[in-house]
PDB file of N, CA and C in Angstrom:
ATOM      1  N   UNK A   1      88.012 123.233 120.641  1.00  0.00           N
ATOM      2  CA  UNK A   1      88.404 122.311 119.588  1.00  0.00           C
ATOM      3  C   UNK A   1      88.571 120.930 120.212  1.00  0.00           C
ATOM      4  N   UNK A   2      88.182 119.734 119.867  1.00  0.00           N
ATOM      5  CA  UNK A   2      88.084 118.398 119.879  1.00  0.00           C
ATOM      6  C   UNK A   2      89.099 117.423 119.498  1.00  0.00           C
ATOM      7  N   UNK A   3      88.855 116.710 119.196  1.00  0.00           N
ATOM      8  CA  UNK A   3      90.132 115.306 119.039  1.00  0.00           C
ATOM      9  C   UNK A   3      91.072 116.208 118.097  1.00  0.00           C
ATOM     10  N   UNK A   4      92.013 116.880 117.392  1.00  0.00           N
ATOM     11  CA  UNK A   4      92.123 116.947 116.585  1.00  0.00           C
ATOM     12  C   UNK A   4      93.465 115.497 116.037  1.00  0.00           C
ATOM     13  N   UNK A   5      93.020 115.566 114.290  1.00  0.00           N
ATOM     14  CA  UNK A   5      94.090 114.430 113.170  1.00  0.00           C
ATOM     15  C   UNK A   5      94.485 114.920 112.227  1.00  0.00           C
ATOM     16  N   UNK A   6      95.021 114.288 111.470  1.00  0.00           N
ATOM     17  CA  UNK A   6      95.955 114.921 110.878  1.00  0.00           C
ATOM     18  C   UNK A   6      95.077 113.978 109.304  1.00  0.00           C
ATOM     19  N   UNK A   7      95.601 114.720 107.912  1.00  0.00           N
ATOM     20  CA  UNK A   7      95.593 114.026 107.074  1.00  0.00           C
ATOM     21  C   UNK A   7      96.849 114.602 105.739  1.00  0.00           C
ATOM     22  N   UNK A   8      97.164 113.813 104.937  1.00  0.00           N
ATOM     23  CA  UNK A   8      99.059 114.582 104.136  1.00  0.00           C
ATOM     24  C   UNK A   8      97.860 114.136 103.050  1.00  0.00           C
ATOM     25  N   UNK A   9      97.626 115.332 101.785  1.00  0.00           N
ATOM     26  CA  UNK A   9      97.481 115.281 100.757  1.00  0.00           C
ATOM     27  C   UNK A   9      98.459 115.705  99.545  1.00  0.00           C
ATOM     28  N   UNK A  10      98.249 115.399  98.657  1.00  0.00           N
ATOM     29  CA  UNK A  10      98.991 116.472  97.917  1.00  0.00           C
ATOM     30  C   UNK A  10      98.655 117.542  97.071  1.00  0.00           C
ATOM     31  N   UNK A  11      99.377 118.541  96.872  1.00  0.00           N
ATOM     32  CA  UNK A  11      98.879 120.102  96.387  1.00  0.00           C
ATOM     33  C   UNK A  11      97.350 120.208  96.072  1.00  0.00           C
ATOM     34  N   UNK A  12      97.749 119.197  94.361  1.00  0.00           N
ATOM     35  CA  UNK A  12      96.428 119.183  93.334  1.00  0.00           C
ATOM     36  C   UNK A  12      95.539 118.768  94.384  1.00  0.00           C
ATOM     37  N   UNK A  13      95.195 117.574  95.174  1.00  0.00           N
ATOM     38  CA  UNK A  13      94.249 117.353  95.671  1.00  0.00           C
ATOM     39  C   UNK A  13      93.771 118.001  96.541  1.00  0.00           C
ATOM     40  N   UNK A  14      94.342 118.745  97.242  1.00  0.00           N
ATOM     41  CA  UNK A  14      93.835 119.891  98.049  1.00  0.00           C
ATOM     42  C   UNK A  14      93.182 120.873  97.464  1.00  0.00           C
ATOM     43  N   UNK A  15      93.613 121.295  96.541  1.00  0.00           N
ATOM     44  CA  UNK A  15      93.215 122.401  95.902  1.00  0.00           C
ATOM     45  C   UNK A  15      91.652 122.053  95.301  1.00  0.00           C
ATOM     46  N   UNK A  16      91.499 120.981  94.541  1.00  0.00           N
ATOM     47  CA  UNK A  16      90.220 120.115  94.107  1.00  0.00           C
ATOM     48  C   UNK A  16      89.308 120.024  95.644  1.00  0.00           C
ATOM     49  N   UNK A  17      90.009 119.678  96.763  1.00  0.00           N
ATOM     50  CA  UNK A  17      88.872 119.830  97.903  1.00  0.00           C
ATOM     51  C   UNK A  17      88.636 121.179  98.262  1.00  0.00           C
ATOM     52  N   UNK A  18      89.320 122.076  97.991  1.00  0.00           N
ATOM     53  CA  UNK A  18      88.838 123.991  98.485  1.00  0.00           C
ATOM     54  C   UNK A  18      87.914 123.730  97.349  1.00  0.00           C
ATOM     55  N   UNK A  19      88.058 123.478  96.143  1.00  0.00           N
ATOM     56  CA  UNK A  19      87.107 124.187  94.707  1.00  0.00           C
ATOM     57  C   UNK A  19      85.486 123.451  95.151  1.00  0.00           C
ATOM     58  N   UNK A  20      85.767 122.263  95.565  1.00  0.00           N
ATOM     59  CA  UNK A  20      84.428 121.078  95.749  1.00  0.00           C
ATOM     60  C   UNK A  20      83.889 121.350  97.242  1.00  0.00           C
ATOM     61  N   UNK A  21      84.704 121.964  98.460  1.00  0.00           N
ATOM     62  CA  UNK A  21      83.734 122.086  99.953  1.00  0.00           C
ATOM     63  C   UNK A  21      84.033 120.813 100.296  1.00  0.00           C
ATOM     64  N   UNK A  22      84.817 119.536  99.256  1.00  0.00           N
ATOM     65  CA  UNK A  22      85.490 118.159 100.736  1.00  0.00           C
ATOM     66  C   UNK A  22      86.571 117.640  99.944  1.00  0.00           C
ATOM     67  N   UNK A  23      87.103 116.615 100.634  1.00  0.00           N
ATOM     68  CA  UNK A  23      87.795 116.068 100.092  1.00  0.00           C
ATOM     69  C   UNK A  23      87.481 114.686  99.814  1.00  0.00           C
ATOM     70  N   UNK A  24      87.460 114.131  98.866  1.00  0.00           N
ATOM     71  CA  UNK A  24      86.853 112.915  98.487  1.00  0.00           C
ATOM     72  C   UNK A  24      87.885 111.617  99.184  1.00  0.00           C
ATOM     73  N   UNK A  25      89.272 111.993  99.157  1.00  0.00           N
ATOM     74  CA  UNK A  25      89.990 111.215  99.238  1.00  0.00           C
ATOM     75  C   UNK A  25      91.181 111.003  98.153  1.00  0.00           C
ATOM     76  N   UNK A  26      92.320 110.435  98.764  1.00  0.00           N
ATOM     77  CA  UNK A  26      93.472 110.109  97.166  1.00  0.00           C
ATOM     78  C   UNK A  26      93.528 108.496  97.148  1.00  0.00           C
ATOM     79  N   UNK A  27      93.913 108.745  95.695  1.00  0.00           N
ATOM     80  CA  UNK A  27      93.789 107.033  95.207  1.00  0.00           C
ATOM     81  C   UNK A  27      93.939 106.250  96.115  1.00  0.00           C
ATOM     82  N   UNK A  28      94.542 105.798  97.219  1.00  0.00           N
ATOM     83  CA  UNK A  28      94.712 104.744  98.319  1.00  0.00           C
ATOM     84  C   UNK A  28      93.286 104.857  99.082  1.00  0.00           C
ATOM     85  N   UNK A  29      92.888 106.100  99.432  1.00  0.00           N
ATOM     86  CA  UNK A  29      91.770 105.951 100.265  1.00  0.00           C
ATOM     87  C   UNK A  29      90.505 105.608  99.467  1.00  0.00           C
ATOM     88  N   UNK A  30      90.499 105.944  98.048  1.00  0.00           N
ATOM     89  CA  UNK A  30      89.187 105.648  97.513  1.00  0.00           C
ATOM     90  C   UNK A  30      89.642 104.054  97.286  1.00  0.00           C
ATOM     91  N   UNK A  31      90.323 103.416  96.886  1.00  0.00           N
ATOM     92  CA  UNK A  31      90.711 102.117  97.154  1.00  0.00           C
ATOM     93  C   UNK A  31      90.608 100.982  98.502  1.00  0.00           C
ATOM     94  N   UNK A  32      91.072 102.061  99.078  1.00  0.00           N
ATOM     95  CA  UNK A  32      90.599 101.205 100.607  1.00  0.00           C
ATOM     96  C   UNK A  32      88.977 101.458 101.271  1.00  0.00           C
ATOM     97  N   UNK A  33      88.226 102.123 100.443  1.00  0.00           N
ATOM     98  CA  UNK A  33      86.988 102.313 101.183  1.00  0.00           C
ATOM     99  C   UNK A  33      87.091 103.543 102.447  1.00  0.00           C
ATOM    100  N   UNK A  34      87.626 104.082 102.897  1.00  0.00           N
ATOM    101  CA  UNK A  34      87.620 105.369 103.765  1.00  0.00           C
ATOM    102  C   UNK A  34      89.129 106.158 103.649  1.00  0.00           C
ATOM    103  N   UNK A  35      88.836 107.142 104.691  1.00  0.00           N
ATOM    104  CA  UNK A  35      89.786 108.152 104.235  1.00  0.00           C
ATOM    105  C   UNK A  35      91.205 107.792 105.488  1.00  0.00           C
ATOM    106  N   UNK A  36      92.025 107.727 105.131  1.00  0.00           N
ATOM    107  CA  UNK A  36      93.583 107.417 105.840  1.00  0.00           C
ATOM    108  C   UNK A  36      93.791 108.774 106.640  1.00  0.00           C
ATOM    109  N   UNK A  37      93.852 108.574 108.379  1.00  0.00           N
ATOM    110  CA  UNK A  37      93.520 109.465 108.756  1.00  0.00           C
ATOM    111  C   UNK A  37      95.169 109.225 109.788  1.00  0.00           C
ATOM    112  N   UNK A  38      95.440 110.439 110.136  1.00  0.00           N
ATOM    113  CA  UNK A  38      96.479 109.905 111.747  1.00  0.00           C
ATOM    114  C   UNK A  38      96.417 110.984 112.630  1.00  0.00           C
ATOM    115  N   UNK A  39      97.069 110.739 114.232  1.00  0.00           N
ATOM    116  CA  UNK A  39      96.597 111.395 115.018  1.00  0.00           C
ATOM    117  C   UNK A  39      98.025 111.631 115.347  1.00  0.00           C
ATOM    118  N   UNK A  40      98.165 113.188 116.311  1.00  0.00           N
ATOM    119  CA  UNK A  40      99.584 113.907 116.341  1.00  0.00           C
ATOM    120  C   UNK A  40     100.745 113.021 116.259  1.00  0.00           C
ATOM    121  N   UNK A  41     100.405 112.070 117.368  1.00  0.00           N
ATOM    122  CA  UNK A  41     101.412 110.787 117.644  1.00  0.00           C
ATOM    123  C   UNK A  41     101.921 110.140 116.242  1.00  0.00           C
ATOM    124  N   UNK A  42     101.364 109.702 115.073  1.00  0.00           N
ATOM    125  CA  UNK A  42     101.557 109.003 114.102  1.00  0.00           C
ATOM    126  C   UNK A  42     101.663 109.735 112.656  1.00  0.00           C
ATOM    127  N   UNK A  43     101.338 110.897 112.963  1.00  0.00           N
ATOM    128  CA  UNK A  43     101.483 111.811 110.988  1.00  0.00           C
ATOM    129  C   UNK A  43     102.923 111.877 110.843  1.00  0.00           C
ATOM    130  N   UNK A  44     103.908 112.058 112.037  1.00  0.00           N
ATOM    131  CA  UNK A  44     105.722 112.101 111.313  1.00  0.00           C
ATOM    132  C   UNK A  44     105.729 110.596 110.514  1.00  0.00           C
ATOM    133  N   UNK A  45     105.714 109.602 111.199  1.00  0.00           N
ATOM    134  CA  UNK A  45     105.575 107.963 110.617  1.00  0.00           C
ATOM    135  C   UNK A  45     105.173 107.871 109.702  1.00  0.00           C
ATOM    136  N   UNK A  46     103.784 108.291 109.671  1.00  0.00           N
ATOM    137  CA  UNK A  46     103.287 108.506 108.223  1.00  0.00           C
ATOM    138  C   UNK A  46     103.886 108.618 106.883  1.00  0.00           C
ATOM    139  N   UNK A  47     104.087 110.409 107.194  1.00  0.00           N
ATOM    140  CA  UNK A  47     104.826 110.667 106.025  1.00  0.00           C
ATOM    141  C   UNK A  47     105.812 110.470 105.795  1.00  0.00           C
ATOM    142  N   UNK A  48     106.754 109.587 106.433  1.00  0.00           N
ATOM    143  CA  UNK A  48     108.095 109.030 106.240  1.00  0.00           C
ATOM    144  C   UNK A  48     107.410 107.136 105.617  1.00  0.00           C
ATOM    145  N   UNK A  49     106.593 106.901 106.144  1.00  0.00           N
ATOM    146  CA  UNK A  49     106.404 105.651 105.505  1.00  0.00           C
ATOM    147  C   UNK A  49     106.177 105.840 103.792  1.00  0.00           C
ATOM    148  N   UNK A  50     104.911 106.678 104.154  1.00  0.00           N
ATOM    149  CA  UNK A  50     103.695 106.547 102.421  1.00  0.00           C
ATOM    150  C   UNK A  50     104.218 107.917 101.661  1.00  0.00           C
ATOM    151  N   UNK A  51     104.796 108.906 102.549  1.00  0.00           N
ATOM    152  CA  UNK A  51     105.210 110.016 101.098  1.00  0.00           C
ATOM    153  C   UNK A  51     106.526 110.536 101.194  1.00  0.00           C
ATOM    154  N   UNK A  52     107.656 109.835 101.202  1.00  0.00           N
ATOM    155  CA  UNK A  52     109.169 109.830 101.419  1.00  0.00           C
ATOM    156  C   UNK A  52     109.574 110.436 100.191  1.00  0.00           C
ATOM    157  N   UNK A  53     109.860 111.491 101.068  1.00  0.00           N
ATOM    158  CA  UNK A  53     111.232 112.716  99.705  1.00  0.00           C
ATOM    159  C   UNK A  53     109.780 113.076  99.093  1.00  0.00           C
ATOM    160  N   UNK A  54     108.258 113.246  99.223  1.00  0.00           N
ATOM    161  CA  UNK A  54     107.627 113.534  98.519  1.00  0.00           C
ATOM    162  C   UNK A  54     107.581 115.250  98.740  1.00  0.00           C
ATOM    163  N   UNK A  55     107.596 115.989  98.057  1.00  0.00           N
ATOM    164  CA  UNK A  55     107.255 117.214  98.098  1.00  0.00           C
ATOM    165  C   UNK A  55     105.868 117.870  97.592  1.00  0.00           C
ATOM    166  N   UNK A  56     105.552 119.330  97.820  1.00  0.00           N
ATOM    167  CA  UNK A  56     104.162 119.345  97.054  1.00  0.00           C
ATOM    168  C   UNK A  56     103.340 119.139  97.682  1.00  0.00           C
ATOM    169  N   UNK A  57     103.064 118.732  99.304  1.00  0.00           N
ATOM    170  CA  UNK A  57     102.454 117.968 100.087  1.00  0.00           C
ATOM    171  C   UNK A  57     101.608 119.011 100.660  1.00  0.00           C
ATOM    172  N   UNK A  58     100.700 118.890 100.938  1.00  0.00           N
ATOM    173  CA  UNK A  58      99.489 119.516 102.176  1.00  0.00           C
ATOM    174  C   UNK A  58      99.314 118.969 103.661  1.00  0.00           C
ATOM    175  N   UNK A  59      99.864 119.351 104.646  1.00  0.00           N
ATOM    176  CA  UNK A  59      99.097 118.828 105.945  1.00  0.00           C
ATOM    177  C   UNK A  59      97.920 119.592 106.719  1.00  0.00           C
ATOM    178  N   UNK A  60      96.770 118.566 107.079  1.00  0.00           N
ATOM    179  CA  UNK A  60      95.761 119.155 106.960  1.00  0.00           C
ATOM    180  C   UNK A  60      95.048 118.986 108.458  1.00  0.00           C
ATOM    181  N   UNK A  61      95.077 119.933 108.983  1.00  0.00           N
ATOM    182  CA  UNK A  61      94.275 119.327 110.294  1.00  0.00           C
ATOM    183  C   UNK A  61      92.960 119.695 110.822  1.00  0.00           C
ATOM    184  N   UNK A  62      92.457 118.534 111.148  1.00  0.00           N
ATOM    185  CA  UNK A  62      90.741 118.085 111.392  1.00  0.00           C
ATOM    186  C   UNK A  62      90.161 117.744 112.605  1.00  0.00           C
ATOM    187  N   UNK A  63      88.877 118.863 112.851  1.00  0.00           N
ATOM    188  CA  UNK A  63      88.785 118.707 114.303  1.00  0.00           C
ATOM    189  C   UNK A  63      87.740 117.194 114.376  1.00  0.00           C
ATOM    190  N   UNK A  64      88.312 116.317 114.775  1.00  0.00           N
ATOM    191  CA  UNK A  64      87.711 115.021 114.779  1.00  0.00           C
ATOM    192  C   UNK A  64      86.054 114.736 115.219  1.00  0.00           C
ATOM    193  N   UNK A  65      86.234 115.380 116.373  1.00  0.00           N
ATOM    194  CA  UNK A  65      84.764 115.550 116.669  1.00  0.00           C
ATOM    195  C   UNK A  65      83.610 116.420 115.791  1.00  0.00           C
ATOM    196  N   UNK A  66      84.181 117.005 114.687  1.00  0.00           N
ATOM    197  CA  UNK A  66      83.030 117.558 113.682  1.00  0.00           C
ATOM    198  C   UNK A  66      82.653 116.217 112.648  1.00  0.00           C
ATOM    199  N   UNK A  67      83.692 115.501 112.486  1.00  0.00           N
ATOM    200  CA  UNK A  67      82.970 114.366 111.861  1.00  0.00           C
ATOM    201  C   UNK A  67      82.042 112.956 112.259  1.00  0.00           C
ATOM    202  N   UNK A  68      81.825 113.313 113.203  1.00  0.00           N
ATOM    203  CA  UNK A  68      80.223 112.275 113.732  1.00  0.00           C
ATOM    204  C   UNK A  68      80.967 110.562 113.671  1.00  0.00           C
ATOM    205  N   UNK A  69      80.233 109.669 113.837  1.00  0.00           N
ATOM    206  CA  UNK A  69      79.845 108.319 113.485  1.00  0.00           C
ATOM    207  C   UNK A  69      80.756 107.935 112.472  1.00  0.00           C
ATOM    208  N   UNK A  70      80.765 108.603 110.991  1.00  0.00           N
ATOM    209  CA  UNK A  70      81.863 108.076 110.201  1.00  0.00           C
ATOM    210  C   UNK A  70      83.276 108.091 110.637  1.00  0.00           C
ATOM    211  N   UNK A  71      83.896 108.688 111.595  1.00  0.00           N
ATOM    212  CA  UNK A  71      85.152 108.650 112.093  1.00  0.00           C
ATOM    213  C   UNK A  71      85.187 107.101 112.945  1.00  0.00           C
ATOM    214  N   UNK A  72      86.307 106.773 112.577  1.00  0.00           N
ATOM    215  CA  UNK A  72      86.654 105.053 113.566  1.00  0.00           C
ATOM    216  C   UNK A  72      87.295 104.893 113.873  1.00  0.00           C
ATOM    217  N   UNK A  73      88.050 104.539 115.017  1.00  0.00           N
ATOM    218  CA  UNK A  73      89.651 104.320 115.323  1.00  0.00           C
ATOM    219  C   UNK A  73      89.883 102.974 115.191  1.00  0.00           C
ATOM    220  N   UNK A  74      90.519 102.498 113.967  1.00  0.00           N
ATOM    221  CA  UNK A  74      90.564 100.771 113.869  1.00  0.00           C
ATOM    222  C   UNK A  74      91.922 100.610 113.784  1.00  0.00           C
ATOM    223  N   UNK A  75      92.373  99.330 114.338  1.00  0.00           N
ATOM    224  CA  UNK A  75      93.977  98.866 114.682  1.00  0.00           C
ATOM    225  C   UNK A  75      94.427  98.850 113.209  1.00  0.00           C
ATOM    226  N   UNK A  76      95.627  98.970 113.077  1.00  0.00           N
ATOM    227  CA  UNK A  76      96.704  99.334 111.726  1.00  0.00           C
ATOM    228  C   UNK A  76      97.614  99.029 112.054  1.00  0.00           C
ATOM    229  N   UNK A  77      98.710  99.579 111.559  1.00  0.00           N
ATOM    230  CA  UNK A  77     100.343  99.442 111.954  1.00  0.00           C
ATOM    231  C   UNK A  77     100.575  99.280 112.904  1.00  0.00           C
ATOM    232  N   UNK A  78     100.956  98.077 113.458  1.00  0.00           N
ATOM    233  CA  UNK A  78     101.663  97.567 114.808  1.00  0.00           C
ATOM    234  C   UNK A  78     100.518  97.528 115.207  1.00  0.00           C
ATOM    235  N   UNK A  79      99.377  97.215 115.340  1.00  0.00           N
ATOM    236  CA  UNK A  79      97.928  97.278 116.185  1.00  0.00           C
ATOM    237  C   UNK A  79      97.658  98.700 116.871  1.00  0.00           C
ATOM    238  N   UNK A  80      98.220  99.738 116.791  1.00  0.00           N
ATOM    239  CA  UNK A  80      97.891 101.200 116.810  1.00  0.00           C
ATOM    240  C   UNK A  80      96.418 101.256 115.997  1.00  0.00           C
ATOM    241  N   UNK A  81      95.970 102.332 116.814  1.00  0.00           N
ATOM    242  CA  UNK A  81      94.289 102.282 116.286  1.00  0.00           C
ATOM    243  C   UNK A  81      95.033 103.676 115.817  1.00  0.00           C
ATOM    244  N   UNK A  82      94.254 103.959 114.581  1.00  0.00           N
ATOM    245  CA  UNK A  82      94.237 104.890 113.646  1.00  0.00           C
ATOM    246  C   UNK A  82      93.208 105.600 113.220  1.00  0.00           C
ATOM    247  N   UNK A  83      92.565 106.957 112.792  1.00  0.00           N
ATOM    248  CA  UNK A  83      91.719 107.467 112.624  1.00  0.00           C
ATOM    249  C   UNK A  83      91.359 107.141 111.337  1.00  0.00           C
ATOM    250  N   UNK A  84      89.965 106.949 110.643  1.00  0.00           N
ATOM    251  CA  UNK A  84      89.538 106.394 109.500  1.00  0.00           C
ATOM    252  C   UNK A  84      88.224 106.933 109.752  1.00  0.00           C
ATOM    253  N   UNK A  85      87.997 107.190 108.061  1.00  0.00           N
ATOM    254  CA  UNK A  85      86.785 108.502 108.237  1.00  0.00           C
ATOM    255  C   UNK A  85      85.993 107.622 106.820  1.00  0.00           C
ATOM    256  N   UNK A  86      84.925 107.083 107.323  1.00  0.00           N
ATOM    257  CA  UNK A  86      84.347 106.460 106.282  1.00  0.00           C
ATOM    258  C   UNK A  86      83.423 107.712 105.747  1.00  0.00           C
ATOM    259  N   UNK A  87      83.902 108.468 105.088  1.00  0.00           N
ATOM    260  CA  UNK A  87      82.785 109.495 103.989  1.00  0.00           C
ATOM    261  C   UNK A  87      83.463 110.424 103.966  1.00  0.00           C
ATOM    262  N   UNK A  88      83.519 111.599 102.693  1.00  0.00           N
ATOM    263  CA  UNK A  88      84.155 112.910 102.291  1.00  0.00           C
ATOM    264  C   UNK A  88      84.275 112.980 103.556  1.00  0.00           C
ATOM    265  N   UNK A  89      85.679 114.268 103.781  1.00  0.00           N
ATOM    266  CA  UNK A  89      85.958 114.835 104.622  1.00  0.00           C
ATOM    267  C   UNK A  89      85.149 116.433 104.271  1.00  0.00           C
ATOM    268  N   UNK A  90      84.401 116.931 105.226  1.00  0.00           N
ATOM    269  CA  UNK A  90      83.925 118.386 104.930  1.00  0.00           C
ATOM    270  C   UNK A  90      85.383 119.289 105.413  1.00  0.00           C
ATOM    271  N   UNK A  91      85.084 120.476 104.431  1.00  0.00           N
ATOM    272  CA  UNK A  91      86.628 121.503 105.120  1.00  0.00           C
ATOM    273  C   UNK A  91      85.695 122.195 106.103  1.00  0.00           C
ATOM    274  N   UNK A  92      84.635 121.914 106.191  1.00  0.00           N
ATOM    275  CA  UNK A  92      83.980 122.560 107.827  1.00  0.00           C
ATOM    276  C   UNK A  92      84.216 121.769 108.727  1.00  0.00           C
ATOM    277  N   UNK A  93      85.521 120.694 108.842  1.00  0.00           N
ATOM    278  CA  UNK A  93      85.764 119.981 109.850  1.00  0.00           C
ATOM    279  C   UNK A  93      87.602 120.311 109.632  1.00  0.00           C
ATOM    280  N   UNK A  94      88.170 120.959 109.035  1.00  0.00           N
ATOM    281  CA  UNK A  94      88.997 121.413 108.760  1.00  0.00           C
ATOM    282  C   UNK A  94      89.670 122.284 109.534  1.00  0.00           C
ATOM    283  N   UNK A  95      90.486 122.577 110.670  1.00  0.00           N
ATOM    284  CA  UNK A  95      90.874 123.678 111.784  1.00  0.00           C
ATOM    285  C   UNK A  95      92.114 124.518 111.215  1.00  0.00           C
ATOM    286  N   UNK A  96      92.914 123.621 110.011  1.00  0.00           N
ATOM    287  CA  UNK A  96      94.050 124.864 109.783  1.00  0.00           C
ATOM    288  C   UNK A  96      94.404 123.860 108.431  1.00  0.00           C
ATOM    289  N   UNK A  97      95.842 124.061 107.618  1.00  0.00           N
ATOM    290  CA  UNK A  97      96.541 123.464 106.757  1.00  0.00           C
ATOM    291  C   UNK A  97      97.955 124.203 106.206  1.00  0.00           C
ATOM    292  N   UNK A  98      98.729 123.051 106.191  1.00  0.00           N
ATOM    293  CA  UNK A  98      99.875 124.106 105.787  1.00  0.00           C
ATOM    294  C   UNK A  98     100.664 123.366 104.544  1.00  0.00           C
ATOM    295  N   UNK A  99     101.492 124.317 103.827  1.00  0.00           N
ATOM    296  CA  UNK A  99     102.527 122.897 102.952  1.00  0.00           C
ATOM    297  C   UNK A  99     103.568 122.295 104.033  1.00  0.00           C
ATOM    298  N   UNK A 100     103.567 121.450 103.461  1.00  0.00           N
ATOM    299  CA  UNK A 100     104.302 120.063 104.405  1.00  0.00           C
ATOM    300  C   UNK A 100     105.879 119.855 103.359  1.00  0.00           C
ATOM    301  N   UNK A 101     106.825 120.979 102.927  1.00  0.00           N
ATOM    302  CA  UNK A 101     107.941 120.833 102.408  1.00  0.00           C
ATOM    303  C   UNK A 101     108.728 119.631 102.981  1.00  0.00           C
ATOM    304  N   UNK A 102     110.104 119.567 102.094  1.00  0.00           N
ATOM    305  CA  UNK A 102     111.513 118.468 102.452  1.00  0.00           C
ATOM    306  C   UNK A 102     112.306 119.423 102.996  1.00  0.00           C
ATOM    307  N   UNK A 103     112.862 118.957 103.535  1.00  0.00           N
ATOM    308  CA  UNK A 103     114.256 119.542 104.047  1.00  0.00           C
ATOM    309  C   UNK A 103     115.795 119.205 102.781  1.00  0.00           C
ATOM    310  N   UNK A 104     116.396 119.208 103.389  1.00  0.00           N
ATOM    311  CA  UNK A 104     117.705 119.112 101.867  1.00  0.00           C
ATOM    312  C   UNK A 104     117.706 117.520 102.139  1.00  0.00           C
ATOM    313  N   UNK A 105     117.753 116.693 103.392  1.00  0.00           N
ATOM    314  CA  UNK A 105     118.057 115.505 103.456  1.00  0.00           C
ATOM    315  C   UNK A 105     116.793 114.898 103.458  1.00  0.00           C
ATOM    316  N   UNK A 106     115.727 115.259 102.852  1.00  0.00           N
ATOM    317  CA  UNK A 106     114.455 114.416 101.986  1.00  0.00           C
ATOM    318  C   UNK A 106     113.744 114.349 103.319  1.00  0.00           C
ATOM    319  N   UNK A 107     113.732 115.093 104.346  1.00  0.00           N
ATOM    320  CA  UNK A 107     112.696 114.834 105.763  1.00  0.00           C
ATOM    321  C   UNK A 107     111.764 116.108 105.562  1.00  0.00           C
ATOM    322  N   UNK A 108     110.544 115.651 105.781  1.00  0.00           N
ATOM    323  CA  UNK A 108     109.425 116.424 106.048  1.00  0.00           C
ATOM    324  C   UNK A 108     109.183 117.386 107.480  1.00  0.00           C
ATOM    325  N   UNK A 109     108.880 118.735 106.779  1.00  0.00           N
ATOM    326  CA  UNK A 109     109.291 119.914 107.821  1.00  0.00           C
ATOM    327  C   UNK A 109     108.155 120.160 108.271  1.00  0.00           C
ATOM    328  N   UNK A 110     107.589 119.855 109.576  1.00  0.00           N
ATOM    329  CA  UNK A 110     106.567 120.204 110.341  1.00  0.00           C
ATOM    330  C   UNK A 110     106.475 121.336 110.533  1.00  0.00           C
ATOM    331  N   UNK A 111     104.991 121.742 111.012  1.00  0.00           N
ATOM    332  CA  UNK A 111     105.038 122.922 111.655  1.00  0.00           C
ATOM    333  C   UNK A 111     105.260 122.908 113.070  1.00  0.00           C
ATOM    334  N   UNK A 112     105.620 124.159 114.047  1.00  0.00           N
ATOM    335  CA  UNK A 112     106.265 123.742 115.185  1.00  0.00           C
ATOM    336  C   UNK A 112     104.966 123.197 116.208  1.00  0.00           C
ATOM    337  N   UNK A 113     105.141 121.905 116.873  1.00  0.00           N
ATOM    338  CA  UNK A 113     104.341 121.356 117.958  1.00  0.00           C
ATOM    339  C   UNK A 113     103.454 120.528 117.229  1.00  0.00           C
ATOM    340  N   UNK A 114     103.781 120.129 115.961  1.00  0.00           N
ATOM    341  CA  UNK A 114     103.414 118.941 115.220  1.00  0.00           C
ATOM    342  C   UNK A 114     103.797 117.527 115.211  1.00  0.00           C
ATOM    343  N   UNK A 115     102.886 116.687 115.728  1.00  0.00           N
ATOM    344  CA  UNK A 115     103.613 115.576 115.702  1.00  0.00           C
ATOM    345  C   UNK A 115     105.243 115.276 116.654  1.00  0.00           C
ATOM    346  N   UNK A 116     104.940 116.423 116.934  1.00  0.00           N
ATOM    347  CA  UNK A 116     105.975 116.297 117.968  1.00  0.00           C
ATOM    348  C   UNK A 116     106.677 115.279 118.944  1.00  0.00           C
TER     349      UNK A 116
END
């Protein structure tokens, strides 16, 4: 297994990428032109920035190197280069996924050696 990243969807949209074979993306990423990607180091940040107290959540992890050329690491937050996947994500680049629950004090419960 290769680079692997991370991506936080939620339920419905996950479920719409098992029925379809990808994931197209959620409203922010079809808005921004590619898919919002992060790597072990940056998915806790993440989901404390963009999906706080969100529940319902999917974390999804992607072996980076199955997605070719459309994958980019371009500077973002704080000039941190970030993974960005210009085209559907295939779930044949897909290595595992789990729900991404709250805890009682609204923090997102990893799985163990996540983002660690």
């Amino acid at each position: 297994m290769g680079c692997l990243i991370y991506k936080i969807a939620t339920s419905a949209q996950w479920r719409e990428a098992e029925r379809t074979g990808r994931f197209a993306g959620a409203p922010v990423d079809l808005a921004d032109g590619f898919i919002h990607l992060s790597t072990d180091a940056q998915v806790r940040e993440t989901a404390a920035r963009h999906f706080a107290g969100q529940s319902d959540l999917v974390l999804v992890e992607v072996d980076g190197d199955r997605l070719g050329t459309a994958l980019r690491f371009e500077p973002s937050r704080g000039g941190q280069l970030f993974p960005h996947l210009y085209a559907p994500l295939p779930l044949s680049a897909v290595t595992r996924s789990w729900p991404l629950p709250v805890d009682a004090a609204g923090h997102h419960v990893f799985p163990s050696g996540i983002g660690a």
